[in-house]
Protein backbone atom coordinates (compact mmCIF):
# COMPACT_ATOMS: atom_id res chain seq x y z
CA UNK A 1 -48.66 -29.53 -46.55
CA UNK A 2 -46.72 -28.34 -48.97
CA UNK A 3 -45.24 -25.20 -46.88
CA UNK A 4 -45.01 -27.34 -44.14
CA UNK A 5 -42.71 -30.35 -46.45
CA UNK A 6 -40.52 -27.26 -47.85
CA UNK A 7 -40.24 -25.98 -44.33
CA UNK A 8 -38.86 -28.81 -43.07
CA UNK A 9 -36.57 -29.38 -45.98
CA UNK A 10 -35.19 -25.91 -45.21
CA UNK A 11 -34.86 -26.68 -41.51
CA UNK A 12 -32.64 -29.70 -42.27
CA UNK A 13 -30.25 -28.77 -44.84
CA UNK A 14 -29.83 -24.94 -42.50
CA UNK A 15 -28.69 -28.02 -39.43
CA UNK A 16 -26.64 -30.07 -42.05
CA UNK A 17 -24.66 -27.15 -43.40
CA UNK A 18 -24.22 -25.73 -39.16
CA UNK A 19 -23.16 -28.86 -38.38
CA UNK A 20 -20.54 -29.09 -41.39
CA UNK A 21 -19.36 -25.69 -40.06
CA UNK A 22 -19.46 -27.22 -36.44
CA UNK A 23 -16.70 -29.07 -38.03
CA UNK A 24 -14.08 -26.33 -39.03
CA UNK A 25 -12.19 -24.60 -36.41
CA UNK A 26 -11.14 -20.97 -36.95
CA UNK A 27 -8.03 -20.93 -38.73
CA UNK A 28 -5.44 -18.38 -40.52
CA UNK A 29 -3.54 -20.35 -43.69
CA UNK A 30 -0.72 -18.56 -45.15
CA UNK A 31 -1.12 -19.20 -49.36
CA UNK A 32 2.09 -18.11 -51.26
CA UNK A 33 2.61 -17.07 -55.15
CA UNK A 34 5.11 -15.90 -57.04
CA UNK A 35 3.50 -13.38 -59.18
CA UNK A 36 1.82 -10.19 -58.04
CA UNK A 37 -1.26 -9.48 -56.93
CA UNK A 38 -3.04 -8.32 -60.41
CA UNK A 39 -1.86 -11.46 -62.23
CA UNK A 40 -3.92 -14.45 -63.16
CA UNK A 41 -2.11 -15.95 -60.64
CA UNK A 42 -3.05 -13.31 -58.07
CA UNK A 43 -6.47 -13.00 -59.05
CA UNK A 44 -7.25 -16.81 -58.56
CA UNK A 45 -5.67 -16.35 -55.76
CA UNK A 46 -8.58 -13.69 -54.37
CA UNK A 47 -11.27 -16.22 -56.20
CA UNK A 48 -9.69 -19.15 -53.58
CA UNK A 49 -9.67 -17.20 -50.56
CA UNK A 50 -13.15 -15.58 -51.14
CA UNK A 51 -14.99 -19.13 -51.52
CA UNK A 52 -12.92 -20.69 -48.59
CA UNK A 53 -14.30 -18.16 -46.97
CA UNK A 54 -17.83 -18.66 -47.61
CA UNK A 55 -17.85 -22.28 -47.82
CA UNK A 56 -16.56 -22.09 -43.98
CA UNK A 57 -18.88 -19.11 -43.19
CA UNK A 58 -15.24 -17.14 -42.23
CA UNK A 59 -13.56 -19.96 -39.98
CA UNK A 60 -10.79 -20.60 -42.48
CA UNK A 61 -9.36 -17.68 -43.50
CA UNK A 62 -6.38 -17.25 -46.67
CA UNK A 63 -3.81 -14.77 -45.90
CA UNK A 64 -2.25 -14.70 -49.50
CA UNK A 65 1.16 -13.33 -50.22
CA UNK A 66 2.12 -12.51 -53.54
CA UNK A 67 5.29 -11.73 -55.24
CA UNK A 68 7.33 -14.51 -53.93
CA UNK A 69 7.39 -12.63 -50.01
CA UNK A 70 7.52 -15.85 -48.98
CA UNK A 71 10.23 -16.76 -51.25
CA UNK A 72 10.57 -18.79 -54.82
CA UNK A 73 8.83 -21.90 -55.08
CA UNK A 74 11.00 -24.06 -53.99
CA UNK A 75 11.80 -22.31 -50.70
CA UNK A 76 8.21 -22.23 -50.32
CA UNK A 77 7.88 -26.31 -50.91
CA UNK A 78 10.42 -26.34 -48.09
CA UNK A 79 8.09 -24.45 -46.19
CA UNK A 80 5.15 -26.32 -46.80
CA UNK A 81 7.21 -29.57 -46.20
CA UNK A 82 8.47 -28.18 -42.49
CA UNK A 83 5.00 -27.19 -41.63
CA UNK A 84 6.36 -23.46 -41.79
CA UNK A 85 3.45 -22.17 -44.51
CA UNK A 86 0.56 -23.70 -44.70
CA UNK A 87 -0.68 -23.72 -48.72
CA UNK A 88 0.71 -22.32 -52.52
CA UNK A 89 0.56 -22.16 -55.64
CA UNK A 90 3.72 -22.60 -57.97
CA UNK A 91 5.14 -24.03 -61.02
CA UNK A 92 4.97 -28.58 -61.08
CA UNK A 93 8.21 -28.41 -62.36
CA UNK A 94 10.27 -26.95 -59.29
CA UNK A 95 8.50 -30.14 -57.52
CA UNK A 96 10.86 -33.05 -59.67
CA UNK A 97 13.59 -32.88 -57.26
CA UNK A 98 10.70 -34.31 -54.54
CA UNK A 99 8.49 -35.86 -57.15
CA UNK A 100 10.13 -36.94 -60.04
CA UNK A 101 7.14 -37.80 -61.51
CA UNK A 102 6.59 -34.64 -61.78
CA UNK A 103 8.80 -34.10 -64.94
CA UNK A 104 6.20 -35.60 -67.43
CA UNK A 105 4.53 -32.36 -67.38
CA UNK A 106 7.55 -31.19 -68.78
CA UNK A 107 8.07 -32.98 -72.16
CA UNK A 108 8.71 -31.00 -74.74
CA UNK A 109 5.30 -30.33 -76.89
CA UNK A 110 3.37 -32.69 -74.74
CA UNK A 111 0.26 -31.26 -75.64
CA UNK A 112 -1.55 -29.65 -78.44
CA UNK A 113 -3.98 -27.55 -76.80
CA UNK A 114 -4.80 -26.15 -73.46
CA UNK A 115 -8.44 -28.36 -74.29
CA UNK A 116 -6.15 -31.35 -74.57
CA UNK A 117 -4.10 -30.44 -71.24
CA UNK A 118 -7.44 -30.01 -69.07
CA UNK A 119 -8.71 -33.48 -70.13
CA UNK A 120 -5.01 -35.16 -69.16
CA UNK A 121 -4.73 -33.25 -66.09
CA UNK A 122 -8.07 -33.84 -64.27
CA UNK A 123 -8.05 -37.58 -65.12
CA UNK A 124 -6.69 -40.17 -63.75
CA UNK A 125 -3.19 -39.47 -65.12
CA UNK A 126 -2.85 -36.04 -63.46
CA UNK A 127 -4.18 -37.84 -60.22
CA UNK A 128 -1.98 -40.43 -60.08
CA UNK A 129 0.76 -38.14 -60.42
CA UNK A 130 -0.59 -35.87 -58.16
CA UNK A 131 -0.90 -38.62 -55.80
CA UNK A 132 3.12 -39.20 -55.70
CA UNK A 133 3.40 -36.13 -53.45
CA UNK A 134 1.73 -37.33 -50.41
CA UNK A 135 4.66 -39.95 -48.99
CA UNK A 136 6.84 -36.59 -49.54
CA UNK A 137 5.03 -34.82 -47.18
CA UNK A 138 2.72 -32.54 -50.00
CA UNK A 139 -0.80 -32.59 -50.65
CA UNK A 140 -1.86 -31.35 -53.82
CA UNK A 141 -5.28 -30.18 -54.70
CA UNK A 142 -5.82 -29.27 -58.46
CA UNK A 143 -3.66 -28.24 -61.35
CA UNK A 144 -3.78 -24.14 -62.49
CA UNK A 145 -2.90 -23.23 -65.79
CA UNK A 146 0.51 -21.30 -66.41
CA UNK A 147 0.23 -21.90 -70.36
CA UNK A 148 1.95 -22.87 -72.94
CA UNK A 149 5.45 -20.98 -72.65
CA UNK A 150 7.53 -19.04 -75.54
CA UNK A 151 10.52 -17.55 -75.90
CA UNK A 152 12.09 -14.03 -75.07
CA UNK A 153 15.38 -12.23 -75.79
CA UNK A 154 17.25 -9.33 -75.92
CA UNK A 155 19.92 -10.13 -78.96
CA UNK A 156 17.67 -11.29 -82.27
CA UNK A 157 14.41 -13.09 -83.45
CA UNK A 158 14.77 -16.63 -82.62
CA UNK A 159 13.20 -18.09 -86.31
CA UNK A 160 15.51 -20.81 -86.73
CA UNK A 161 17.42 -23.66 -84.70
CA UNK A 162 20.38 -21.85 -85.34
CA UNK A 163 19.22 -18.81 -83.48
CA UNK A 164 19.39 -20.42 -80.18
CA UNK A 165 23.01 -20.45 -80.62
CA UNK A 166 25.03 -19.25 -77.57
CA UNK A 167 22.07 -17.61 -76.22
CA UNK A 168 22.32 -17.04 -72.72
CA UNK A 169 19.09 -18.41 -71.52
CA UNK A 170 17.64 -18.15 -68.14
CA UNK A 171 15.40 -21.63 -67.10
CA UNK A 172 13.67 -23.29 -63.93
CA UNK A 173 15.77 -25.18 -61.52
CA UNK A 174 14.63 -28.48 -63.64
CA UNK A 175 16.98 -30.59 -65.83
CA UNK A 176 14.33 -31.57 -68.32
CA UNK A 177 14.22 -27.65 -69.19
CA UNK A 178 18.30 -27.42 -68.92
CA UNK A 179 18.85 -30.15 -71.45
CA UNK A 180 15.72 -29.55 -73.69
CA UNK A 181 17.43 -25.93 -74.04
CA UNK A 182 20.89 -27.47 -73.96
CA UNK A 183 19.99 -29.69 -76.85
CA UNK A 184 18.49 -27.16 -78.93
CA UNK A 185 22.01 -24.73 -78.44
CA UNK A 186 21.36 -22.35 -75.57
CA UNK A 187 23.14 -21.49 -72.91
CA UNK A 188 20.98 -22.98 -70.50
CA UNK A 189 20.93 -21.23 -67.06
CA UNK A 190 18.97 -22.08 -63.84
CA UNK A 191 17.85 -19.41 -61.72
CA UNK A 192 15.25 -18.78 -59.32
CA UNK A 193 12.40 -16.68 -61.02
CA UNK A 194 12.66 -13.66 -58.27
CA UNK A 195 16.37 -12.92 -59.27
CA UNK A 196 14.87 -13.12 -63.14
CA UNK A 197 14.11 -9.82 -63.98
CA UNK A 198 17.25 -8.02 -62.36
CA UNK A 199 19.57 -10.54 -64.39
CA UNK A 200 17.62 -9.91 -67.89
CA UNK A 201 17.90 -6.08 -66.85
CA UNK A 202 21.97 -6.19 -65.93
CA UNK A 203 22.11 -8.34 -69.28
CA UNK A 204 23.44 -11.52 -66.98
CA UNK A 205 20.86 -13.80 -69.08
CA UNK A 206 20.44 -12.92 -72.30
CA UNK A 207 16.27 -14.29 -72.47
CA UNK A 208 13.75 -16.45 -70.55
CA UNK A 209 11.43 -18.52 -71.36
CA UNK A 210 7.34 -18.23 -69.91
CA UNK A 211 3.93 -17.91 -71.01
CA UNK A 212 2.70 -14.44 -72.34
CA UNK A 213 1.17 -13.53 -69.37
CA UNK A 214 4.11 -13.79 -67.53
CA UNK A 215 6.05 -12.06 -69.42
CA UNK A 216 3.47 -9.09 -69.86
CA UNK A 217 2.73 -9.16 -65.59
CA UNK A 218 6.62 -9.46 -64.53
CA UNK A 219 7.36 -6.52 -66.92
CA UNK A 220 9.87 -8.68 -69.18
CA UNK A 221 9.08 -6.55 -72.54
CA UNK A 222 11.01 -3.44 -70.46
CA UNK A 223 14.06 -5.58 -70.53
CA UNK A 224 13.31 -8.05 -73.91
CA UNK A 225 13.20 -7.10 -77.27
CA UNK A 226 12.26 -10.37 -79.25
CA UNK A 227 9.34 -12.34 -78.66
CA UNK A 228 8.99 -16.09 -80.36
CA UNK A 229 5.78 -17.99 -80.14
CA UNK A 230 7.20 -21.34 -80.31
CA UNK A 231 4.29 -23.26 -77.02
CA UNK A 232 7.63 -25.60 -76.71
CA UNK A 233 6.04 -26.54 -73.34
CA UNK A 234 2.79 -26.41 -71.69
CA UNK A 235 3.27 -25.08 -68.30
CA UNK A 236 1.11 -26.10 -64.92
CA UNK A 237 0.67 -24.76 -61.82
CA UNK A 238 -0.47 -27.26 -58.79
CA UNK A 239 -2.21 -26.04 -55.37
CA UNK A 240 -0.23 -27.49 -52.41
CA UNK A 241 -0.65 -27.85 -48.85
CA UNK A 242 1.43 -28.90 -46.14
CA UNK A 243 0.45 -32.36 -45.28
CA UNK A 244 1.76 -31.39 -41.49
CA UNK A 245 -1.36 -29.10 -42.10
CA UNK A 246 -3.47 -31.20 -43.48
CA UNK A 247 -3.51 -33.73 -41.10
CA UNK A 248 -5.11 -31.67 -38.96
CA UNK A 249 -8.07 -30.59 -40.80
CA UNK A 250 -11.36 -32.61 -39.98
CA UNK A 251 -12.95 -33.94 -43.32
CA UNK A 252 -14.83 -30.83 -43.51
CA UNK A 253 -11.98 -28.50 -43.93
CA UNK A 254 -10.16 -30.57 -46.64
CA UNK A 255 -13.62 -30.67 -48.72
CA UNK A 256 -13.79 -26.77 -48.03
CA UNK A 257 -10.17 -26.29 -49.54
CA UNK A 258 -10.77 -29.09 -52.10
CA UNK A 259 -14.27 -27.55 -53.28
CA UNK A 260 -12.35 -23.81 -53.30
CA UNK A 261 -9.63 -24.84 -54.93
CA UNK A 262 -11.61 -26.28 -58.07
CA UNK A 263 -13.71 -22.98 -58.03
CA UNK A 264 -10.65 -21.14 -58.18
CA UNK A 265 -9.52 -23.56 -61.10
CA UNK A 266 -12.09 -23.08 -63.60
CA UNK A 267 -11.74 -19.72 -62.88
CA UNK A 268 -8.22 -19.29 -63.29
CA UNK A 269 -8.21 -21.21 -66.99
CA UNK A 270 -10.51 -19.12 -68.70
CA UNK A 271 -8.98 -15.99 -66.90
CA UNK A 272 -5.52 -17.10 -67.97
CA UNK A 273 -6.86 -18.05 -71.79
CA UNK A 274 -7.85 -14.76 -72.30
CA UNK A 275 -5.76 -12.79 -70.69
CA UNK A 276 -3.21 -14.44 -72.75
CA UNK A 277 -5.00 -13.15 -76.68
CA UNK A 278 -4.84 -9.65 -74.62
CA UNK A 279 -1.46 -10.38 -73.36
CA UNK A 280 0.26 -10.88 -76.65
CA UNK A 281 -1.06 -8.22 -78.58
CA UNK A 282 0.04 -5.83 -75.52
CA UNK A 283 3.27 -6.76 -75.84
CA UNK A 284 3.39 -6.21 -79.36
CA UNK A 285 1.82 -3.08 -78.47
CA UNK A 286 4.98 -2.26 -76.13
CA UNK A 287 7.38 -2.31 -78.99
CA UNK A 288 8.41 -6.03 -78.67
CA UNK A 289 8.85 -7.45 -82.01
CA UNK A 290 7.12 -10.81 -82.34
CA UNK A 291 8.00 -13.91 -84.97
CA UNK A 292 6.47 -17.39 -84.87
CA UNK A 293 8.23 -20.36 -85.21
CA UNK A 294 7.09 -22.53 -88.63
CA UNK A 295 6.20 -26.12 -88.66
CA UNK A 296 9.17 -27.03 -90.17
CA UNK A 297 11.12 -24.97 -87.55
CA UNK A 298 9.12 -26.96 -84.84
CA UNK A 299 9.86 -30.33 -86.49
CA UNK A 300 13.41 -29.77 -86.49
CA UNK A 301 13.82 -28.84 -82.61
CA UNK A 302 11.39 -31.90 -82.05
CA UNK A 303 14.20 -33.90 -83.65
CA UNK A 304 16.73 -32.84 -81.19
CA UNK A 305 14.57 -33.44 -78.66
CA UNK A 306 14.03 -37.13 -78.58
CA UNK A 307 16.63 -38.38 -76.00
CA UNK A 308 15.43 -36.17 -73.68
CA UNK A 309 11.67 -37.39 -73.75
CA UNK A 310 13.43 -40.93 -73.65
CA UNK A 311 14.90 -39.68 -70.35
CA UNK A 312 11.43 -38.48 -69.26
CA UNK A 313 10.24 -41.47 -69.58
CA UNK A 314 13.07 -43.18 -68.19
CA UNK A 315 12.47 -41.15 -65.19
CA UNK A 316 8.95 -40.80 -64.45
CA UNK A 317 8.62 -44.75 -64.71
CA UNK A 318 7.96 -46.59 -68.51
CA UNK A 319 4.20 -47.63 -67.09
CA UNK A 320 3.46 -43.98 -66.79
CA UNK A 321 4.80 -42.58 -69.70
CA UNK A 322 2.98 -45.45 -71.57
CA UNK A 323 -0.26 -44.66 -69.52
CA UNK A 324 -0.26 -41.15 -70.44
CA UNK A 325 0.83 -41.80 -74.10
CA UNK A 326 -2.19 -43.82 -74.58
CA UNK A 327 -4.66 -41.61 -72.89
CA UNK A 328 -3.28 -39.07 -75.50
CA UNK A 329 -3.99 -41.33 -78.38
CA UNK A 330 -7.84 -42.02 -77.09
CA UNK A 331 -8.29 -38.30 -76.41
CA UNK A 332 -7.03 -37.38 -80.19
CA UNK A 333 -9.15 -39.97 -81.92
CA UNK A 334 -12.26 -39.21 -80.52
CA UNK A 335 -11.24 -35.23 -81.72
């Protein structure tokens, strides 16, 4: 009876799961990054398109693209908002100019751990802002981890407030970054981050700002000489899809990319978090000469910084900023 119970059991999940699959037509979706292929971005990438894959028993199939062949992230929003490209991957702050919501996730040291910033950004404040991009014609899926970013240059150790002075400092295409920077004494410059490396090499920037990892993949230490740890910013990345796209999915497909796409998540954090220990001692390792901010160093570019969180919150709605304030507070007293 037994045999006969488990038999059965087999014989109806094996007609659930074709019929799911019954549901999902075959289907090629372009997925575009900016790094290359053997970065954290690139291998979440691989994790993605391999479970996609199996979850649709090879229907739905990723053809990724790395280093920005599709273009930066903003050309590839466009894409995704024309129905041209189908999914990415890419930085939330390139999204403000669609979403401004969007810019919370750049306040200057929002968080103070990547612990903290999983907790914010799976709950119901990362959803809601996630949420915004739908009546723009995005759908986004679940937040990546870019980490918490740091300073690079090519003229001295940044140790002091000072030491931003006049330096010609390459940012995203966000104003949050371009007055945070502005504030502090840089020369702030926007720029897309495909053109980066050829303008720190031909000494058109003078520094950039990203998280180790970045800097190690993209090669940055060949063309930077000072490192600062300063996590000024925790950085995400967000999984998008063309809504053109998918409003034509059947239920099935979405919960395919959906289920994927937090596979490839927890995946991607824990890759990122230790590539990054590796990360920074490689660098060191290449000759760049590393310095970390002190507290009191921190406290004073804090200082400088408080209009422009008073403009976040200005611009990402008061009820938001409040919302997200608070969650912080409940999160750090149950620490």
């Amino acid at each position: 009876m037994k045999i006969k119970t488990l038999l059965l059991s087999c014989l109806i999940g094996a007609s659930i799961v074709s019929h799911a699959v019954a549901d999902v037509q075959t289907r090629q979706i372009r997925f575009g990054y900016g790094l290359n292929e053997n970065s954290n971005q690139g291998r979440a990438t691989k994790v993605f398109a391999d479970e996609v894959s199996r979850l649709s028993d090879g229907k739905l199939r990723i053809r990724a693209f790395g280093g920005a062949t599709l273009g930066s992230d903003i050309q590839m929003q466009q894409a995704l908002l024309g129905g041209a490209q189908e999914m990415m991957v890419g930085s939330t702050a390139t999204l403000v100019g669609i979403a401004s919501e969007m810019a919370i996730w750049d306040t200057p040291f929002l968080f103070n751990s990547a612990e903290e910033a999983d907790v914010i950004l799976d709950g119901p404040v990362g959803q809601k802002v996630m949420d915004k991009l739908e009546e723009k014609g995005l759908i986004g899926l679940v937040y990546w981890e870019n980490g918490f970013r740091n300073l690079t240059n090519s003229r001295r150790p940044v140790e002091s407030l000072e030491d931003l002075d006049g330096i010609r400092l390459r940012v995203m295409q966000n104003n949050v970054f371009l007055d945070s920077f502005r504030n502090l004494g840089a020369n702030a410059v926007p720029m897309a981050f495909s053109e980066l490396f050829t303008a720190l090499e031909t000494k058109t920037v003078d520094g950039q700002e990203n998280p180790f990892n970045t800097i190690l993949s993209s090669k940055f230490y060949e063309v930077q000489e000072y490192l600062t740890v300063t996590n000024h910013v925790y950085s995400p990345w967000i999984v998008l899809v063309s809504k053109r796209f998918w409003d034509r999915l059947s239920a099935t497909e979405r919960d395919i990319l959906l289920e994927a796409a937090k596979t490839a998540r927890d995946f991607e954090r824990e890759d990122t978090r230790k590539e990054a220990a590796m990360a920074l001692a490689e660098l060191q390792e290449k000759g760049m000469k590393v310095n970390e901010l002190s507290l009191e160093e921190v406290e004073r570019m804090r200082s400088r910084l408080v209009d422009v969180n008073q403009t976040i919150a200005q611009g990402v709605g008061q009820d938001l900023w409040d919302e997200l304030q608070a969650a912080l507070t409940e999160l750090r007293s149950n620490q």
